[in-house]
C-alpha atoms as a PDB file:
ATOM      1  CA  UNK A   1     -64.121-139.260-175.065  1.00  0.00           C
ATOM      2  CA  UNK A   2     -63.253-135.194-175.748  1.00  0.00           C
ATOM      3  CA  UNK A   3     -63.081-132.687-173.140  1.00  0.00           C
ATOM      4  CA  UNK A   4     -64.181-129.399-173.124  1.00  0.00           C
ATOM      5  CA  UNK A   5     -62.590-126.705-171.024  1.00  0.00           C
ATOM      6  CA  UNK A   6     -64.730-123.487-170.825  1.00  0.00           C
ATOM      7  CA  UNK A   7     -62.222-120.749-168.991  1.00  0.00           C
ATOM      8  CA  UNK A   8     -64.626-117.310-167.767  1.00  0.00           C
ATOM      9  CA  UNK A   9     -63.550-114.475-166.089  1.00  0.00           C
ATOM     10  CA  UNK A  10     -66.415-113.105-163.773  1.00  0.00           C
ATOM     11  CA  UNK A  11     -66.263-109.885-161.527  1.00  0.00           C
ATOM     12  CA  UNK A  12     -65.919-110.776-157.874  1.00  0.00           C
ATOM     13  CA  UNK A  13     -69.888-108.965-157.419  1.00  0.00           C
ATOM     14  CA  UNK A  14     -70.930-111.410-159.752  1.00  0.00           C
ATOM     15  CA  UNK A  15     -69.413-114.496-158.991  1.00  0.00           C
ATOM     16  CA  UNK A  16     -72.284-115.890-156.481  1.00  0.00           C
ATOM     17  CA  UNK A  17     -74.756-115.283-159.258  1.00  0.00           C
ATOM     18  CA  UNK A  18     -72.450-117.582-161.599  1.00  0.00           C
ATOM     19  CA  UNK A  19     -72.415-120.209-159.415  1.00  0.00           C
ATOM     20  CA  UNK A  20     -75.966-120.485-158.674  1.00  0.00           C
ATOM     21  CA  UNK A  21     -76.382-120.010-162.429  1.00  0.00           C
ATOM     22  CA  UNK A  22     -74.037-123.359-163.018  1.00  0.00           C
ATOM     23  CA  UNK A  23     -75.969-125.293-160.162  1.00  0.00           C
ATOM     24  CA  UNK A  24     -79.369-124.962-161.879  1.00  0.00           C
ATOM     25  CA  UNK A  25     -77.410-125.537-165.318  1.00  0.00           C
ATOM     26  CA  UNK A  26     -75.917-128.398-163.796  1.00  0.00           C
ATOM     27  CA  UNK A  27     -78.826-130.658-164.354  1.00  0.00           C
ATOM     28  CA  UNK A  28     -78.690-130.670-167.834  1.00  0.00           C
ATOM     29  CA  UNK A  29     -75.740-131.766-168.178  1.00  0.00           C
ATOM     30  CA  UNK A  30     -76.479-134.470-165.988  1.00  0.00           C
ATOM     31  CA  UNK A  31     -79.378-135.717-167.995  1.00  0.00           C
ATOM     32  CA  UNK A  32     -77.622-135.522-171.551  1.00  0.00           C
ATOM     33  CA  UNK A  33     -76.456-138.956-172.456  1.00  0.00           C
ATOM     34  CA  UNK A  34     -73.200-137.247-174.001  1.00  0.00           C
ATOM     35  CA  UNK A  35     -72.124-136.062-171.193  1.00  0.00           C
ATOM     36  CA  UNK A  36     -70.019-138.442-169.008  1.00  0.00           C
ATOM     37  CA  UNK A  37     -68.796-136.065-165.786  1.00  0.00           C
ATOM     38  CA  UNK A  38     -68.334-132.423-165.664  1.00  0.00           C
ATOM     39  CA  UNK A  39     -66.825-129.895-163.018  1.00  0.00           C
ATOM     40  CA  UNK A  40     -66.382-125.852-162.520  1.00  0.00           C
ATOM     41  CA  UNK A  41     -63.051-124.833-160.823  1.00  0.00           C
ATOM     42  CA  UNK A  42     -62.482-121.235-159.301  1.00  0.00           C
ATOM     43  CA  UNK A  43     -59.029-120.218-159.422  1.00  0.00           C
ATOM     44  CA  UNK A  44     -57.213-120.128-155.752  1.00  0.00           C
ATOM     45  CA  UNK A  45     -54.453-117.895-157.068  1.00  0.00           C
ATOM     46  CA  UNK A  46     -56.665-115.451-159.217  1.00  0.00           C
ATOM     47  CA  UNK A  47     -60.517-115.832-157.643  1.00  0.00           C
ATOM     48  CA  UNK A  48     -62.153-113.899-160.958  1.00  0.00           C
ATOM     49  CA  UNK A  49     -61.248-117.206-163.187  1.00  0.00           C
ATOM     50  CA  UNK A  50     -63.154-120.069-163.434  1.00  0.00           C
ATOM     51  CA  UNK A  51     -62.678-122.924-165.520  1.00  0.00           C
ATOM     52  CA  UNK A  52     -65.598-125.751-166.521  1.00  0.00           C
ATOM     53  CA  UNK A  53     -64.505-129.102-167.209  1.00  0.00           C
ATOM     54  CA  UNK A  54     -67.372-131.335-169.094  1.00  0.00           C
ATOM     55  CA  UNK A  55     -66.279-134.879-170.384  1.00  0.00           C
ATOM     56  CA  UNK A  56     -68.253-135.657-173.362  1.00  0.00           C
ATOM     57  CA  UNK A  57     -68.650-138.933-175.216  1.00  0.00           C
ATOM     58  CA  UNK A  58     -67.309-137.252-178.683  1.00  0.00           C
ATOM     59  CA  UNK A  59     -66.567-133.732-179.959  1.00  0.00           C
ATOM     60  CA  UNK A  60     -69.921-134.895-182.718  1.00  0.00           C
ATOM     61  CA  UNK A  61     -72.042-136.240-179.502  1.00  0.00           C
ATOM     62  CA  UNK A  62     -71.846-132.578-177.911  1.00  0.00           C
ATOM     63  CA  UNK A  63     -71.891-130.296-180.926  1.00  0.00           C
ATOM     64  CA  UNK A  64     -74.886-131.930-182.915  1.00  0.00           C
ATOM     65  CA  UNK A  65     -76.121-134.765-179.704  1.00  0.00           C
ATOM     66  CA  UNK A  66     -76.212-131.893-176.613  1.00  0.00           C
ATOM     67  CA  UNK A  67     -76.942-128.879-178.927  1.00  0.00           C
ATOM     68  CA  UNK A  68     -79.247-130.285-181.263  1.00  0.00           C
ATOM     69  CA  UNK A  69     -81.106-131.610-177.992  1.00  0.00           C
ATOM     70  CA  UNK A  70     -84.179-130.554-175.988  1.00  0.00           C
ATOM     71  CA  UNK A  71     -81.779-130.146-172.884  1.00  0.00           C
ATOM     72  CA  UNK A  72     -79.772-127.328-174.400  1.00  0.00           C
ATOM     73  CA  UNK A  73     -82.382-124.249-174.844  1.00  0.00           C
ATOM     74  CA  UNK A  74     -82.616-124.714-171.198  1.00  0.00           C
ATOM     75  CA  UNK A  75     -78.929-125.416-170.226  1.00  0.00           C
ATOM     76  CA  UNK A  76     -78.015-121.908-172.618  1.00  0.00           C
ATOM     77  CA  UNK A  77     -80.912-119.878-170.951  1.00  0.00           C
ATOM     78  CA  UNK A  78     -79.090-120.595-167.296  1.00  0.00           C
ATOM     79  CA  UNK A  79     -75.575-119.453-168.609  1.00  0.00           C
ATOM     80  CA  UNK A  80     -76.426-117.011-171.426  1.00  0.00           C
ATOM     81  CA  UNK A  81     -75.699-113.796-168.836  1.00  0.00           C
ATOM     82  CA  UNK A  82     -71.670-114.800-168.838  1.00  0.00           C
ATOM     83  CA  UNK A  83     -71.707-116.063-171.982  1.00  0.00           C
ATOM     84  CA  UNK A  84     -69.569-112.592-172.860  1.00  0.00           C
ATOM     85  CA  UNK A  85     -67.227-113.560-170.525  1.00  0.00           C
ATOM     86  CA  UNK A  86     -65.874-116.163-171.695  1.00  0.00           C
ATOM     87  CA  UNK A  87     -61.882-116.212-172.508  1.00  0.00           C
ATOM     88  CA  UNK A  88     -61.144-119.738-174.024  1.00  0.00           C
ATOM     89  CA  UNK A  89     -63.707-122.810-175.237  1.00  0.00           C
ATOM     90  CA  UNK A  90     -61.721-125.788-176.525  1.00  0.00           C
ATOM     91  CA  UNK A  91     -62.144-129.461-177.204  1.00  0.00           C
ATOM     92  CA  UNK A  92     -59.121-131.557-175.741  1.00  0.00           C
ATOM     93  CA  UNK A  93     -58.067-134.944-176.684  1.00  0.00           C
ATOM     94  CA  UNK A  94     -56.833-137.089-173.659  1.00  0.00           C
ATOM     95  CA  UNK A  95     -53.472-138.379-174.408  1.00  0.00           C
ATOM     96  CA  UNK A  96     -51.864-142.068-173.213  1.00  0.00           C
ATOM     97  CA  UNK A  97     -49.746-139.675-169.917  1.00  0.00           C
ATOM     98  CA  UNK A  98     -52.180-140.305-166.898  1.00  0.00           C
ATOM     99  CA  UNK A  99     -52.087-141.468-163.459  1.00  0.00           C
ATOM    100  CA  UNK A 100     -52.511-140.636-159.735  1.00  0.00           C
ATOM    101  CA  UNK A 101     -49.577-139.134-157.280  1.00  0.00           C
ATOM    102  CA  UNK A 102     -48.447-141.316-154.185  1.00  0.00           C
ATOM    103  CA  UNK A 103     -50.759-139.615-152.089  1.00  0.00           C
ATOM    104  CA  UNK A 104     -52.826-141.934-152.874  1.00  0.00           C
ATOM    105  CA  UNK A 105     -51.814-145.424-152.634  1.00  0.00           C
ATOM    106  CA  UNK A 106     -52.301-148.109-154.752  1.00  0.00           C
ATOM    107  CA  UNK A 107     -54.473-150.900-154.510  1.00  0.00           C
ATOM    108  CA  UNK A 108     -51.214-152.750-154.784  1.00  0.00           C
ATOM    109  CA  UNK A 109     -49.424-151.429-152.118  1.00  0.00           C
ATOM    110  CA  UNK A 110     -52.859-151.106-149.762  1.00  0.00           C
ATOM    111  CA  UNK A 111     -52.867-154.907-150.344  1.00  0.00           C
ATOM    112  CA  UNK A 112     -49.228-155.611-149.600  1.00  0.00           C
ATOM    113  CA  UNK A 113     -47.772-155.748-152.313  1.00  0.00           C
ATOM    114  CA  UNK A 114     -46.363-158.700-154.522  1.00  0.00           C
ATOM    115  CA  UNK A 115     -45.938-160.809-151.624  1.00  0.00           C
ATOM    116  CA  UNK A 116     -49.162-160.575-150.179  1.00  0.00           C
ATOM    117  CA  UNK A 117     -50.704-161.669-154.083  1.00  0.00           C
ATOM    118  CA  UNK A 118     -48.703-164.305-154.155  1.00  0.00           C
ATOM    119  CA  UNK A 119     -49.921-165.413-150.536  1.00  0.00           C
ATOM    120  CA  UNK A 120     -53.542-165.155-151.864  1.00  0.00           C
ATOM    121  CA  UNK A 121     -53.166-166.983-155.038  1.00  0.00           C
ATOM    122  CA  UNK A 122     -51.360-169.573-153.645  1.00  0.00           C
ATOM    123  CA  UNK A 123     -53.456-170.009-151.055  1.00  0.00           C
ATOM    124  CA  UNK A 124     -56.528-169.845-153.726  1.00  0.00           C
ATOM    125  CA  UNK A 125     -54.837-172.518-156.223  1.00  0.00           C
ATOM    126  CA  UNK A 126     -55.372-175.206-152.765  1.00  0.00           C
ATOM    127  CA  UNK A 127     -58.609-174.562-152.728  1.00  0.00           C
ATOM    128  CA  UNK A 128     -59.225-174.051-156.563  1.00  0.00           C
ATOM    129  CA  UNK A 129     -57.529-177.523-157.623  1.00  0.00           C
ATOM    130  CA  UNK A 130     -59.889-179.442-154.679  1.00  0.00           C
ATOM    131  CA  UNK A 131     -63.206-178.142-155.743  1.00  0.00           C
ATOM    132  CA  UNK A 132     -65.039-180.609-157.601  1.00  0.00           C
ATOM    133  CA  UNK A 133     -66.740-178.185-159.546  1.00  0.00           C
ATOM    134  CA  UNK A 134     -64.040-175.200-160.686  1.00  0.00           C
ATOM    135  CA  UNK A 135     -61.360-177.846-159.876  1.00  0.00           C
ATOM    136  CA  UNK A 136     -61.406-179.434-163.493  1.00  0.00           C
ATOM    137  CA  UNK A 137     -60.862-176.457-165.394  1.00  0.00           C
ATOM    138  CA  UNK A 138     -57.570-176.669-163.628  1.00  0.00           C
ATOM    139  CA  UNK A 139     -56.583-180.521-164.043  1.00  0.00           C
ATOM    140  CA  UNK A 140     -53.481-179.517-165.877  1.00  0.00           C
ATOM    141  CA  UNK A 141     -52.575-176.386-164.139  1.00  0.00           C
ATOM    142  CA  UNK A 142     -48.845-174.915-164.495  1.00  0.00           C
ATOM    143  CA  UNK A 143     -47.540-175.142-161.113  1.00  0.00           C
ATOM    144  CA  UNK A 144     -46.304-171.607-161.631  1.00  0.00           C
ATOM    145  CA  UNK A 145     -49.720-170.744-162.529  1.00  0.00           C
ATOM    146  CA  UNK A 146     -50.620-168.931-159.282  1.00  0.00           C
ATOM    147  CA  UNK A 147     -47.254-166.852-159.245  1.00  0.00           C
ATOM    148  CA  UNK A 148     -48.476-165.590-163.046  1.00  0.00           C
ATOM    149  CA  UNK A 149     -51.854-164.285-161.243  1.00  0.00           C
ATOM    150  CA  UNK A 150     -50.371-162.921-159.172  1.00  0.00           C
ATOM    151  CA  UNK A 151     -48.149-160.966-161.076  1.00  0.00           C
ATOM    152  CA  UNK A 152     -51.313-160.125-163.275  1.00  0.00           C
ATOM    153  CA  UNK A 153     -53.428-158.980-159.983  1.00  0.00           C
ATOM    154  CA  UNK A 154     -49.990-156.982-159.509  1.00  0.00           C
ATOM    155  CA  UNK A 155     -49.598-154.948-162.554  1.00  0.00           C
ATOM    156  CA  UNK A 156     -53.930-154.706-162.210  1.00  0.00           C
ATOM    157  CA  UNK A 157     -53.646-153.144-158.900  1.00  0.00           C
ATOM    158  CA  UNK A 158     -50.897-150.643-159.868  1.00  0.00           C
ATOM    159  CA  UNK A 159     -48.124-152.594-159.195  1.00  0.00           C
ATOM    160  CA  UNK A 160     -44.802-153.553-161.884  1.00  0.00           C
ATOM    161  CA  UNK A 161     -45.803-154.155-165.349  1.00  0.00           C
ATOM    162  CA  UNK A 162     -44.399-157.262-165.269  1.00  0.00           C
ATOM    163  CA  UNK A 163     -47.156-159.396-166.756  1.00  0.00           C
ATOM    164  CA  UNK A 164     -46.860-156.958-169.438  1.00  0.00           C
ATOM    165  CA  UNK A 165     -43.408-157.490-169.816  1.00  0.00           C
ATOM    166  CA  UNK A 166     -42.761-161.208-169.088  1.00  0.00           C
ATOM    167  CA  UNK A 167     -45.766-162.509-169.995  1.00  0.00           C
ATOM    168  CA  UNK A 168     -47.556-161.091-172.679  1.00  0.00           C
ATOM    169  CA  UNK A 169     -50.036-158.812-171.097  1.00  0.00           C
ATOM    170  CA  UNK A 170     -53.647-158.992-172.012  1.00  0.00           C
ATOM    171  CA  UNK A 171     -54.038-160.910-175.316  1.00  0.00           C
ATOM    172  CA  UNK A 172     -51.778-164.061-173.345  1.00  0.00           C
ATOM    173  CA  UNK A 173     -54.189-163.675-170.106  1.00  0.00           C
ATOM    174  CA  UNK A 174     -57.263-163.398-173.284  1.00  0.00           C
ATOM    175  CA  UNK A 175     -55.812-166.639-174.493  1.00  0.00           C
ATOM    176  CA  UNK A 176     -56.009-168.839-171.177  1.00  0.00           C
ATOM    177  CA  UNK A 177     -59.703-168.367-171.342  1.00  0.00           C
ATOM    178  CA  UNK A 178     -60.795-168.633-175.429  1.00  0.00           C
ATOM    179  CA  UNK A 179     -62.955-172.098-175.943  1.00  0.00           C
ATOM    180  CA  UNK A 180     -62.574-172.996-172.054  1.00  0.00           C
ATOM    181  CA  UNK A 181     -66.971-172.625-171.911  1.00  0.00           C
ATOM    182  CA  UNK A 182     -66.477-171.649-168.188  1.00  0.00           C
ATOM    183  CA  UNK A 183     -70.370-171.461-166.393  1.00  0.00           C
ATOM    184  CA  UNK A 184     -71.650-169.213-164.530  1.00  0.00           C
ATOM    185  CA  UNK A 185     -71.612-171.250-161.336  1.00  0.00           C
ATOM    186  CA  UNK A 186     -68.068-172.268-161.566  1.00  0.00           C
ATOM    187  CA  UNK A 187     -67.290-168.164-162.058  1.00  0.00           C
ATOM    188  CA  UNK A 188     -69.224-167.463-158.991  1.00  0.00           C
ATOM    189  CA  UNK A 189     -67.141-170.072-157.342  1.00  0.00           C
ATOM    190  CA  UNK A 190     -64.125-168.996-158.274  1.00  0.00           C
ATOM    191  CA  UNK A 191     -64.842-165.588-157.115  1.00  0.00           C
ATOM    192  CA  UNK A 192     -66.576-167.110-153.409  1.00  0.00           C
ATOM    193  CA  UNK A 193     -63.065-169.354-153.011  1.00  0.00           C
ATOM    194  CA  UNK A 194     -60.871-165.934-153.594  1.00  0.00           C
ATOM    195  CA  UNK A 195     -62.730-164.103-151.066  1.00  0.00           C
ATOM    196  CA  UNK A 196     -62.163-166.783-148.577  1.00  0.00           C
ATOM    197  CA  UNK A 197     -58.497-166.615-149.354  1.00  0.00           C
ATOM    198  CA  UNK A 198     -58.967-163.054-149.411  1.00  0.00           C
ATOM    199  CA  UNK A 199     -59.432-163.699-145.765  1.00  0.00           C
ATOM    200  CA  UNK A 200     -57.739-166.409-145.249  1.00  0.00           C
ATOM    201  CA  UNK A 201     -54.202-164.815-145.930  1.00  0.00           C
ATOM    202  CA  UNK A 202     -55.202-161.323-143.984  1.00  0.00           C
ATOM    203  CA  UNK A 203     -55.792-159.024-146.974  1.00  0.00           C
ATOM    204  CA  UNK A 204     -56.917-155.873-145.676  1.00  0.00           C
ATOM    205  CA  UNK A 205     -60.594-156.027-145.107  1.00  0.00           C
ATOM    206  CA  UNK A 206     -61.629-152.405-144.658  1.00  0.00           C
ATOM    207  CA  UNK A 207     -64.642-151.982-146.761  1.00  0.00           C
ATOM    208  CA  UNK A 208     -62.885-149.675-149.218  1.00  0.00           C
ATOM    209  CA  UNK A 209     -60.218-151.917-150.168  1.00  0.00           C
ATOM    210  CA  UNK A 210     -62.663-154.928-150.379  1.00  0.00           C
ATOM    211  CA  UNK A 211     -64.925-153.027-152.222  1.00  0.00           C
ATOM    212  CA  UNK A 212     -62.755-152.543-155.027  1.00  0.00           C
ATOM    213  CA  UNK A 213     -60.763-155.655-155.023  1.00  0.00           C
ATOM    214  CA  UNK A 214     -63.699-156.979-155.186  1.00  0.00           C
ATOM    215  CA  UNK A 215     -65.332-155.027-157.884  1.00  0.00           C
ATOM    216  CA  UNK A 216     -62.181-155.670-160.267  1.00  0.00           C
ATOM    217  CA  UNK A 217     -62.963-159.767-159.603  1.00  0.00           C
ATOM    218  CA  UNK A 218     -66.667-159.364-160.478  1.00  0.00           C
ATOM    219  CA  UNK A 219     -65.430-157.174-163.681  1.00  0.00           C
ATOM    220  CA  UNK A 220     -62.938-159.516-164.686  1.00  0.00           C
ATOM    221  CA  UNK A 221     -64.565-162.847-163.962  1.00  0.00           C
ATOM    222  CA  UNK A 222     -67.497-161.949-166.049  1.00  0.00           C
ATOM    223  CA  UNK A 223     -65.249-160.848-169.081  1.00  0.00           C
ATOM    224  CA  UNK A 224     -63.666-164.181-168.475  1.00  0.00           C
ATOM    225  CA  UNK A 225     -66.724-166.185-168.572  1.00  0.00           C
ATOM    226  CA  UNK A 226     -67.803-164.256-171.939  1.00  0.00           C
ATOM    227  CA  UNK A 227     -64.312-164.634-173.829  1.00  0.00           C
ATOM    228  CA  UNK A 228     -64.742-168.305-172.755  1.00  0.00           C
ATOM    229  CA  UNK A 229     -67.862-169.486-174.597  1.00  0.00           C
ATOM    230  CA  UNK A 230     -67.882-171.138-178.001  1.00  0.00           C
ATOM    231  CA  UNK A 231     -68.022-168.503-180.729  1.00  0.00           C
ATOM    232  CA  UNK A 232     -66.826-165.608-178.787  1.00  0.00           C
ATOM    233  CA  UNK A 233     -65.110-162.898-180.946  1.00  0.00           C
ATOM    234  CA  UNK A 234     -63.492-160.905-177.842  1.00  0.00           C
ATOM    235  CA  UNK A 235     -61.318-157.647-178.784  1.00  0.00           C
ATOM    236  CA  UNK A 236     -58.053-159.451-179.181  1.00  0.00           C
ATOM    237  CA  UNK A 237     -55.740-156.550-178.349  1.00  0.00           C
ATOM    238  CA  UNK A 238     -55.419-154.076-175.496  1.00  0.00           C
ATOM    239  CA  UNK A 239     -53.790-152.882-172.625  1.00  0.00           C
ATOM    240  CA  UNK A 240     -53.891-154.478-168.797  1.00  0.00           C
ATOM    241  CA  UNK A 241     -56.240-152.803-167.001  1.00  0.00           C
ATOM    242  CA  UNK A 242     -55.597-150.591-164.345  1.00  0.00           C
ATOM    243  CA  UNK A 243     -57.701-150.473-161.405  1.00  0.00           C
ATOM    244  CA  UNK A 244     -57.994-148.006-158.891  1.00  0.00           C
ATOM    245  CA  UNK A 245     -60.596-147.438-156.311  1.00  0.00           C
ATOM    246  CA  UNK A 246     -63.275-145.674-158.291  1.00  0.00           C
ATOM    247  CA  UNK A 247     -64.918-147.585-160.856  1.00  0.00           C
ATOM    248  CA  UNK A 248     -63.854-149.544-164.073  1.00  0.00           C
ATOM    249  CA  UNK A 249     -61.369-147.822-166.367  1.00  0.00           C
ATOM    250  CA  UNK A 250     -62.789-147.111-169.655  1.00  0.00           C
ATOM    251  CA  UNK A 251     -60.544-148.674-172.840  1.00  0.00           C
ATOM    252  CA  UNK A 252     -58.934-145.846-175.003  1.00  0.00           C
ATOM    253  CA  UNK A 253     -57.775-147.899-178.225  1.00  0.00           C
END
């Protein structure tokens, strides 16, 4: 992914004009497939500068993809009138510094934090180890095995990085699941048991929180169940991921 930041500087008797300019423009950006989210910012501090944001797939996808494209004539004619007013129009590189402020809390700490995980996988692991049909793919299971989930749930979530840091991170959890052939009814089992002990243990069950707790288990079971099948050549290295309540992170190698 680049970004582009387009800064302007319009007159204040102008400025409604602009805006209603970028509305209709808006829709072409939202139909080009290079485009993954864009935004236009007025400044609070000094109202004549505005600043467009627009996420594109590669610096190559928007230069030769957007503006080689049928969408663009029509995108240019909407914005041509301020086109002179434009101060700075960059591509940025994202770099690995990232994250969210405590205003927002974590999924983690919505969810209780370690102790609560480690109420829900323990809980789970019952359950798991008596089903006759998920149950064998854990005949043999490390009795700390549900404290390691939920250390990797933790570090998911937003918590410590300790399954990073004690464990291996993601090419030891990629490991536990290479050659193990799991099917797709024993993953939709194993994700029906954890949201009974989801409930079981008193997880917070406002839609929001279960909505993305339970997004990241769909996500992550059905990487599992791909890694897991005979002749699967899975990326071997990267990070944990880290969930938050939108949707699911993108990789940046």
């Amino acid at each position: 992914m680049i970004v582009e930041y387009i800064r302007y500087r319009i007159p204040g008797e102008r400025q409604a004009e602009f805006e209603e300019a970028y509305r209709r423009a808006a829709r072409f950006l939202a139909g080009a497939p290079q485009c993954a989210d864009y935004e236009l910012s007025r400044c609070a501090d000094d109202p004549a500068c505005y600043t467009l944001r627009i996420t594109w797939t590669s610096a190559k996808d928007h230069l030769e993809g957007f503006r080689g494209g049928e969408l663009f004539p029509a995108f240019l004619a909407e914005i041509r009138p301020y086109v002179g007013m434009i101060e700075e129009m960059r591509h940025y590189e994202p770099t690995a510094v990232r994250g969210t402020g405590a205003a927002v809390p974590t999924l983690y700490e919505w969810a209780g934090g370690t102790e609560a995980l480690e109420r829900l996988t323990e809980r789970f692991y019952e359950t798991v180890l008596a089903d006759e049909l998920v149950g064998p793919l854990f005949a043999h299971m490390d009795p700390e095995h549900p404290r390691y989930v939920a250390m990797w749930l933790a570090e998911v979530f937003g918590g410590p990085a300790r399954y990073t840091g004690e464990r291996g991170g993601y090419p030891h959890m990629l490991r536990m699941h290479l050659g193990r052939a799991i099917t797709e009814a024993q993953r939709r089992r194993w994700v029906n048991l954890l949201a009974d002990a989801a409930d079981a243990v008193g997880l917070p069950d406002d839609p929001e929180f279960r909505a993305a707790f339970m997004g990241y288990i769909e996500w992550g079971t059905r990487l599992a169940l791909a890694n897991s099948q005979p002749g699967a050549t899975p990326m071997e290295q990267a990070p944990v991921p880290h969930w938050g309540w939108g949707v699911a992170p993108p990789y940046r190698g």
